[in-house]
PDB file of N, CA and C in Angstrom:
ATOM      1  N   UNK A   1     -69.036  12.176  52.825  1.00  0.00           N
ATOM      2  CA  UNK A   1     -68.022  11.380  52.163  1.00  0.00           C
ATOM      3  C   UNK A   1     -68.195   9.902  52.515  1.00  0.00           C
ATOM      4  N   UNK A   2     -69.753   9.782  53.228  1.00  0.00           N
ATOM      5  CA  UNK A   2     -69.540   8.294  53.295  1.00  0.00           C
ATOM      6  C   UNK A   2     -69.203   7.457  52.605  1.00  0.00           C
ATOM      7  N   UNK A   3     -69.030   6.219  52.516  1.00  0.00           N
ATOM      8  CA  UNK A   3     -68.942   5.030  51.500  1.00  0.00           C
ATOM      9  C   UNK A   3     -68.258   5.575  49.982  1.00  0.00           C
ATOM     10  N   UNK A   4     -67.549   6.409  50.088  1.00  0.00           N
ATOM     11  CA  UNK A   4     -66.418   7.034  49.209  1.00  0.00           C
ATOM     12  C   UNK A   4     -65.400   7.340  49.123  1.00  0.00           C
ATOM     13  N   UNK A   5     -64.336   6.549  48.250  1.00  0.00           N
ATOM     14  CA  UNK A   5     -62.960   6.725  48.549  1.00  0.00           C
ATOM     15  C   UNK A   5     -62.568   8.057  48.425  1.00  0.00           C
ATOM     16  N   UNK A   6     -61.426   8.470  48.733  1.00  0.00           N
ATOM     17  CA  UNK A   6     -60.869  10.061  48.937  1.00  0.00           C
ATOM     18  C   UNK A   6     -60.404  10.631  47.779  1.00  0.00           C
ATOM     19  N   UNK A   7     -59.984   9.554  46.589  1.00  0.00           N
ATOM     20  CA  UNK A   7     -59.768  10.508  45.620  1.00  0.00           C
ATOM     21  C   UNK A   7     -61.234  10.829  44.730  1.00  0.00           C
ATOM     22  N   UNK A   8     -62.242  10.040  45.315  1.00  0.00           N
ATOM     23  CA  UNK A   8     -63.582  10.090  44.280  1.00  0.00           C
ATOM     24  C   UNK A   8     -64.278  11.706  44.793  1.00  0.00           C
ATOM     25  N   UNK A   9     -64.009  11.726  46.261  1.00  0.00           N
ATOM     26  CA  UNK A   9     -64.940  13.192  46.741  1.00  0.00           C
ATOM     27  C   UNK A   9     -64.033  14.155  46.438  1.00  0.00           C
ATOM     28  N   UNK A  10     -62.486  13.929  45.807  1.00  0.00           N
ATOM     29  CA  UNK A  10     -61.454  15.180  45.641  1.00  0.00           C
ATOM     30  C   UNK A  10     -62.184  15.326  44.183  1.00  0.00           C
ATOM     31  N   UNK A  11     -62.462  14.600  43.535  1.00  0.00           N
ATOM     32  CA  UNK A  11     -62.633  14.512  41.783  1.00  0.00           C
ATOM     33  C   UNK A  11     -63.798  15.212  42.359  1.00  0.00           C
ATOM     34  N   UNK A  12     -65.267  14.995  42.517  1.00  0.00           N
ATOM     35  CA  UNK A  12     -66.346  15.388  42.793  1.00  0.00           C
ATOM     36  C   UNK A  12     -66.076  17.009  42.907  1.00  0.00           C
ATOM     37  N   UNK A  13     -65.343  17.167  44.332  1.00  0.00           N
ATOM     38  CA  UNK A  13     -65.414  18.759  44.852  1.00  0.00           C
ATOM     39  C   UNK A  13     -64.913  19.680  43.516  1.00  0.00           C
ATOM     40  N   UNK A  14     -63.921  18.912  42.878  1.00  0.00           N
ATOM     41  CA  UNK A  14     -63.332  19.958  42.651  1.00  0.00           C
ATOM     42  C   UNK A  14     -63.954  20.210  41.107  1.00  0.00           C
ATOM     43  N   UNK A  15     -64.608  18.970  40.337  1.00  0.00           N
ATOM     44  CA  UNK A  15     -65.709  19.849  39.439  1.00  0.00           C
ATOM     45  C   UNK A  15     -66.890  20.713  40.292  1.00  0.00           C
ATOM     46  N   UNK A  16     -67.378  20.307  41.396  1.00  0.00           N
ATOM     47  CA  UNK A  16     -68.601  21.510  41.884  1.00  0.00           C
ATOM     48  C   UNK A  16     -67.918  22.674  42.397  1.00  0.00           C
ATOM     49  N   UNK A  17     -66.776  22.990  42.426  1.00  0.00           N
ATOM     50  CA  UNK A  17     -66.504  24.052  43.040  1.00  0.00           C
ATOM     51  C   UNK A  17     -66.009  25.288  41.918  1.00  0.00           C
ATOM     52  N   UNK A  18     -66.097  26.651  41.964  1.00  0.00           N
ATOM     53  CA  UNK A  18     -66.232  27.611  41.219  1.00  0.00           C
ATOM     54  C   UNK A  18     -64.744  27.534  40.770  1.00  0.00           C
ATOM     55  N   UNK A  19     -64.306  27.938  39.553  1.00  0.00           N
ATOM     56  CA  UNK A  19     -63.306  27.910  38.989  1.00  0.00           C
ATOM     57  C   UNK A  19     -62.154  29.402  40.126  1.00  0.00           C
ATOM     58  N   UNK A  20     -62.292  29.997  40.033  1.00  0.00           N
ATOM     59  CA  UNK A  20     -61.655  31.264  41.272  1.00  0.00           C
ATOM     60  C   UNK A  20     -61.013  30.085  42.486  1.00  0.00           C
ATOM     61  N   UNK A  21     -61.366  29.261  43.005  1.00  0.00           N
ATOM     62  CA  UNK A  21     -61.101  28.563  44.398  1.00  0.00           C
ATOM     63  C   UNK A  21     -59.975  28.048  43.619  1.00  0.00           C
ATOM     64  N   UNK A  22     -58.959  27.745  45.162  1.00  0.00           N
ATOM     65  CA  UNK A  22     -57.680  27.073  44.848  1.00  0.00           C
ATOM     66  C   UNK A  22     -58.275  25.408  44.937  1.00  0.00           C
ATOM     67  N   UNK A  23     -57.279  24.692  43.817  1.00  0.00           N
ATOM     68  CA  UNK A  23     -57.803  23.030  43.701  1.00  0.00           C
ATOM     69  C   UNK A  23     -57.630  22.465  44.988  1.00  0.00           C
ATOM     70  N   UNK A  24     -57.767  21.309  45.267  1.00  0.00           N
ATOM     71  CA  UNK A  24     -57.304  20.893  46.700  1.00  0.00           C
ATOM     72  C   UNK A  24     -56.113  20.133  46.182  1.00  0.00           C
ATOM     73  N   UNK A  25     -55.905  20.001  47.644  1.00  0.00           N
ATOM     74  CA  UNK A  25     -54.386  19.271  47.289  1.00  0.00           C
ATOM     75  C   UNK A  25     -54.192  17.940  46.718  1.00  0.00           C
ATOM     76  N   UNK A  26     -53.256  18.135  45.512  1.00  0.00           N
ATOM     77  CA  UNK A  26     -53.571  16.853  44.720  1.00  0.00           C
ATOM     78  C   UNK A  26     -53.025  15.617  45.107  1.00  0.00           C
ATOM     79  N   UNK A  27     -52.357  14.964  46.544  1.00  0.00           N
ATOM     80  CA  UNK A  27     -51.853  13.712  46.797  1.00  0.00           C
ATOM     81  C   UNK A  27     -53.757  13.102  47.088  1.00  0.00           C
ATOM     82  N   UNK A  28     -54.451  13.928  47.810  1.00  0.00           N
ATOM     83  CA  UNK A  28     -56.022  12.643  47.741  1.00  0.00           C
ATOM     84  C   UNK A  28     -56.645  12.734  46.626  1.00  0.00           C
ATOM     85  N   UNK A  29     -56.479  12.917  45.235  1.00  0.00           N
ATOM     86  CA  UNK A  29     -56.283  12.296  44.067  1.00  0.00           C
ATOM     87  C   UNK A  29     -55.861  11.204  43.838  1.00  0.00           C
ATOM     88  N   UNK A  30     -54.755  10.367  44.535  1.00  0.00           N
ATOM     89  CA  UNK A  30     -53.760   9.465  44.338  1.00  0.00           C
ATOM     90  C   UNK A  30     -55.103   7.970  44.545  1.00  0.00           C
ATOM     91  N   UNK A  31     -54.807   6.941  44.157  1.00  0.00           N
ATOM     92  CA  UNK A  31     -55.511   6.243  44.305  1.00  0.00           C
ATOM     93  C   UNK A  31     -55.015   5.258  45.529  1.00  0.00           C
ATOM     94  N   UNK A  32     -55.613   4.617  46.607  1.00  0.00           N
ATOM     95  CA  UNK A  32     -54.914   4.121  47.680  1.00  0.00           C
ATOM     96  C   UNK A  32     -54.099   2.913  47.198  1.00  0.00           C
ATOM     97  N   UNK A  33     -52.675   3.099  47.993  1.00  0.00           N
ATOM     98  CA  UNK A  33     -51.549   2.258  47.578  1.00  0.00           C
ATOM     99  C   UNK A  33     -52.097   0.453  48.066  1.00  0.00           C
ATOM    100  N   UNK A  34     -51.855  -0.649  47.400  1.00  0.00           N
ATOM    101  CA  UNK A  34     -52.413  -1.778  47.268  1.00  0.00           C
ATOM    102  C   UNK A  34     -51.123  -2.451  47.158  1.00  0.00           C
ATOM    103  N   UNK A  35     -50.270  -2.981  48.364  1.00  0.00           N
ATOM    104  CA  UNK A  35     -49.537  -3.964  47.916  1.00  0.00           C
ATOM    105  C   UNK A  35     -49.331  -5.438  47.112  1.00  0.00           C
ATOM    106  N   UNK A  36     -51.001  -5.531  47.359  1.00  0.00           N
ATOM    107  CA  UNK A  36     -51.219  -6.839  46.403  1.00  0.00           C
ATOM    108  C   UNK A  36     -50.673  -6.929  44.434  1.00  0.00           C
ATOM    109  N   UNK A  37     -51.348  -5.563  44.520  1.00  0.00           N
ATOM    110  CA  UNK A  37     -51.425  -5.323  43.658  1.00  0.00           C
ATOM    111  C   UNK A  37     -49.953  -5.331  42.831  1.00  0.00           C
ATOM    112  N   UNK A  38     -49.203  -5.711  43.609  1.00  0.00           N
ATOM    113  CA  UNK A  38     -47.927  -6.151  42.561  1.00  0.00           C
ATOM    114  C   UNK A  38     -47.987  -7.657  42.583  1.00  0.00           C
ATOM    115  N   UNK A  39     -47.070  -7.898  42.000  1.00  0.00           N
ATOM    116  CA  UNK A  39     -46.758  -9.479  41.529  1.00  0.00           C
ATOM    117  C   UNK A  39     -45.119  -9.558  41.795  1.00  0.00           C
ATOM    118  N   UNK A  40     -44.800 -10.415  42.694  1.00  0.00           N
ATOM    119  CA  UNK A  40     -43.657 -10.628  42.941  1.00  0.00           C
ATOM    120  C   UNK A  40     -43.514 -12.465  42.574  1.00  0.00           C
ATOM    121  N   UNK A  41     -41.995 -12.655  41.895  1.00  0.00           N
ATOM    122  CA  UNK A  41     -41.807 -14.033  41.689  1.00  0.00           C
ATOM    123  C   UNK A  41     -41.304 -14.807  42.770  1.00  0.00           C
ATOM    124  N   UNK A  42     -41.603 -15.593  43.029  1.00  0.00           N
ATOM    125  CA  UNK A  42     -40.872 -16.246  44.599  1.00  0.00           C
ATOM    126  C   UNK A  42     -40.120 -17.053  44.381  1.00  0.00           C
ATOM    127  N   UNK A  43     -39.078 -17.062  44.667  1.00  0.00           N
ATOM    128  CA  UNK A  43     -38.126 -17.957  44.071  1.00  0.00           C
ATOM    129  C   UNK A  43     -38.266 -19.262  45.174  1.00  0.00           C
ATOM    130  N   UNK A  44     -37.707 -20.516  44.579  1.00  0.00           N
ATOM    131  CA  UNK A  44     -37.580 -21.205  45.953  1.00  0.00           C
ATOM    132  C   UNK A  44     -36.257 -21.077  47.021  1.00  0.00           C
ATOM    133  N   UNK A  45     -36.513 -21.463  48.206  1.00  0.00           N
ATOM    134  CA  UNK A  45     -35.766 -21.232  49.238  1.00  0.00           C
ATOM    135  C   UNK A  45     -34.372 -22.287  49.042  1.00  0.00           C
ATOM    136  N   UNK A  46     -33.529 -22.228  49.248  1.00  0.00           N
ATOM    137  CA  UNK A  46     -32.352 -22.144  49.419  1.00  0.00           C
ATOM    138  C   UNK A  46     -32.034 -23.781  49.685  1.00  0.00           C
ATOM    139  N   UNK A  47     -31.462 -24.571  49.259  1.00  0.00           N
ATOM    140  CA  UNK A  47     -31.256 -25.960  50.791  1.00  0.00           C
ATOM    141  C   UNK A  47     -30.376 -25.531  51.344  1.00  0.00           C
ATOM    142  N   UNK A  48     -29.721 -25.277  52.750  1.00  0.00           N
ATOM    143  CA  UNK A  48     -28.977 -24.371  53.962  1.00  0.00           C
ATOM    144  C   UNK A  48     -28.015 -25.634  53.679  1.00  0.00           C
ATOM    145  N   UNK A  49     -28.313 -26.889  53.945  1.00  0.00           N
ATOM    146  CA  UNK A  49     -27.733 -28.388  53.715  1.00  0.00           C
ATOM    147  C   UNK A  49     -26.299 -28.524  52.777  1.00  0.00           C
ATOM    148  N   UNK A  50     -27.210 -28.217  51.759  1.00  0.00           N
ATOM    149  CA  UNK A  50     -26.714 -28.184  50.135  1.00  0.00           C
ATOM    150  C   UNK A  50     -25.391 -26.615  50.215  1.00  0.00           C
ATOM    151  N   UNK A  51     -25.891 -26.038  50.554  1.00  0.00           N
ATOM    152  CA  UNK A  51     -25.237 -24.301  50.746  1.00  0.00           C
ATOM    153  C   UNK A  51     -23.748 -25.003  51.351  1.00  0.00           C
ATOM    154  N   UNK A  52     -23.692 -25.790  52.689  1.00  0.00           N
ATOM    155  CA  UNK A  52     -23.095 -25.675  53.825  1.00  0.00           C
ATOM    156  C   UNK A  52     -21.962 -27.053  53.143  1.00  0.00           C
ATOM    157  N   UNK A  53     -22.429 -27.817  52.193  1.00  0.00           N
ATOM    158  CA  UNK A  53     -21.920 -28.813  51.799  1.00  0.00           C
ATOM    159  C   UNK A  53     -21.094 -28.591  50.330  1.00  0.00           C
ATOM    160  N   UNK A  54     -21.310 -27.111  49.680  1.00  0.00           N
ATOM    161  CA  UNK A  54     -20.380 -26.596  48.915  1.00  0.00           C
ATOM    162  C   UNK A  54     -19.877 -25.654  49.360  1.00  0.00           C
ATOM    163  N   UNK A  55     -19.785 -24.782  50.232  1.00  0.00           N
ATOM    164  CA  UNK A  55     -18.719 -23.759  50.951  1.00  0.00           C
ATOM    165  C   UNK A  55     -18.031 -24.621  51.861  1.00  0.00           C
ATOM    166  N   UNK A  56     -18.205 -25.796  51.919  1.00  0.00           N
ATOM    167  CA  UNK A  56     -17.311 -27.217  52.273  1.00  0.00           C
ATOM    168  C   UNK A  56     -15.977 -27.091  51.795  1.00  0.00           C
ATOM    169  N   UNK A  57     -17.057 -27.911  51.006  1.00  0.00           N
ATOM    170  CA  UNK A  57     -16.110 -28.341  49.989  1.00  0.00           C
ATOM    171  C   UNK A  57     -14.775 -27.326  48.883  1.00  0.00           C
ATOM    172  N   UNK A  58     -15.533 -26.007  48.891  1.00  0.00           N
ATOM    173  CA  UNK A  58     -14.864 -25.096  48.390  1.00  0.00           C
ATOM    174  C   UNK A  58     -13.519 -24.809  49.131  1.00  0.00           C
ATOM    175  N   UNK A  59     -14.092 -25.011  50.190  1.00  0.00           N
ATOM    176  CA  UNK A  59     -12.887 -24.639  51.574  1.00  0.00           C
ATOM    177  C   UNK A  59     -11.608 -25.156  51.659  1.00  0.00           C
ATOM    178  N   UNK A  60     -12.532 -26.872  51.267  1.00  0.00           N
ATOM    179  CA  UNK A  60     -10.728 -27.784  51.693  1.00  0.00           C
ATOM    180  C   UNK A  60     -10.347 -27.798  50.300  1.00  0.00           C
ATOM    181  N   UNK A  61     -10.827 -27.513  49.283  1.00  0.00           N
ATOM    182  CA  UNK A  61     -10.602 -27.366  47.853  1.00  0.00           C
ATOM    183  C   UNK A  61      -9.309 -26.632  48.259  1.00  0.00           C
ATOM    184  N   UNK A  62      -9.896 -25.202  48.503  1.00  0.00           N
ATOM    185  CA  UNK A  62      -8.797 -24.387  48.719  1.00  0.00           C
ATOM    186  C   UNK A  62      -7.552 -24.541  49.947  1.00  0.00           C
ATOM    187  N   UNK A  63      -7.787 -25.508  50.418  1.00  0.00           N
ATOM    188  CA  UNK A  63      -6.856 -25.683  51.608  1.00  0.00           C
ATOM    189  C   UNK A  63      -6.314 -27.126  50.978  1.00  0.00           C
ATOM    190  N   UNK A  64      -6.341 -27.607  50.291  1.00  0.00           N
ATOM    191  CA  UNK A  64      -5.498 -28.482  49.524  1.00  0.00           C
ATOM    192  C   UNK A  64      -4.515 -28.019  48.668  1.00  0.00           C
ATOM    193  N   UNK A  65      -4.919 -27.081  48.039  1.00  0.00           N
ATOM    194  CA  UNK A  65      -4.295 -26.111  46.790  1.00  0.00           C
ATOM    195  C   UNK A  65      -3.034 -25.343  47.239  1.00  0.00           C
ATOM    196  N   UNK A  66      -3.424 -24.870  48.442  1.00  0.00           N
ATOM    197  CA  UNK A  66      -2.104 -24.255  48.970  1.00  0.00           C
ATOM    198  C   UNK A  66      -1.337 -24.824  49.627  1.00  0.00           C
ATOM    199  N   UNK A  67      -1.675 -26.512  50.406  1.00  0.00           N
ATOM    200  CA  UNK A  67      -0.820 -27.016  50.703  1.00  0.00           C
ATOM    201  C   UNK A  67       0.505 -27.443  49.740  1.00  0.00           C
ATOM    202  N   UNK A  68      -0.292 -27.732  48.351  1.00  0.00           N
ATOM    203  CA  UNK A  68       0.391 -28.051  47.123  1.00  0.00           C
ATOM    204  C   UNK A  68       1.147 -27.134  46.905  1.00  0.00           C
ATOM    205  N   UNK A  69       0.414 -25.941  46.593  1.00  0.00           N
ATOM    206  CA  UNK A  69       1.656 -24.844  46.055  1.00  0.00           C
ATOM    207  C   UNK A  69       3.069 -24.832  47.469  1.00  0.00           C
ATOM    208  N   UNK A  70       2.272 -24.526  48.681  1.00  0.00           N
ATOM    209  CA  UNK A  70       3.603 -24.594  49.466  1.00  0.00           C
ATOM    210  C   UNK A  70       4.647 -25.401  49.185  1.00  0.00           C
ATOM    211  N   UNK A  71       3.766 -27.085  49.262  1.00  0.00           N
ATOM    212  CA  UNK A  71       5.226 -27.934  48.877  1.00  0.00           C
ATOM    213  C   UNK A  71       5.884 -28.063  48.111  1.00  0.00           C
ATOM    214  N   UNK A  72       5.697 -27.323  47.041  1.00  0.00           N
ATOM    215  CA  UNK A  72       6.356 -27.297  45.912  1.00  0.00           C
ATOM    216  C   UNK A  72       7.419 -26.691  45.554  1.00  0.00           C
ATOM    217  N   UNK A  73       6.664 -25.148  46.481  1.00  0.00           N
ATOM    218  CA  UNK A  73       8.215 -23.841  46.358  1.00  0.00           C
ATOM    219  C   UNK A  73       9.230 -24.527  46.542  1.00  0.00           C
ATOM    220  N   UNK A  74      10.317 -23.739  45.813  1.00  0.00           N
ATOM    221  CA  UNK A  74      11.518 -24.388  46.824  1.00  0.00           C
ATOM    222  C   UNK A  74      11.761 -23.470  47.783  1.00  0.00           C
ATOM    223  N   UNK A  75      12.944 -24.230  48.424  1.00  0.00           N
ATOM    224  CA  UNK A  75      13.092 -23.665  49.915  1.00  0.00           C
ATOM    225  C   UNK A  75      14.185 -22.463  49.945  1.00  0.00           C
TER     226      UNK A  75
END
């Protein structure tokens, strides 16, 4: 099996071998898994800066808002 991947000597054996024999097991058929072989989109990274400077701002947004509504209720 030198210099031969595992599903090429499973393909091989199992045409030379007499039809009566059980097949071999079909996962070394599989062709070897290749993570490259996907394509992933990369998004760009984040500004942490930018992030930290609208959950800010969102914050006292909201901590203005309820000061308002409080003062408003009546008592």
């Amino acid at each position: 099996m030198r210099g031969r991947l595992p599903y090429e000597e499973c393909r091989r054996r199992q045409h030379a071998a007499p039809r009566d024999r059980a097949p071999l097991y079909p996962a070394f058929a599989l062709p070897p898994f290749d993570p490259r072989s996907r394509r992933r989109r990369r998004r760009p990274p984040v500004d942490r800066a930018v992030l930290s400077g609208v959950l800010t701002a969102l914050c006292v947004a909201a901590l203005l808002v309820t000061i308002a509504v409080a003062a408003t209720l009546p008592a």
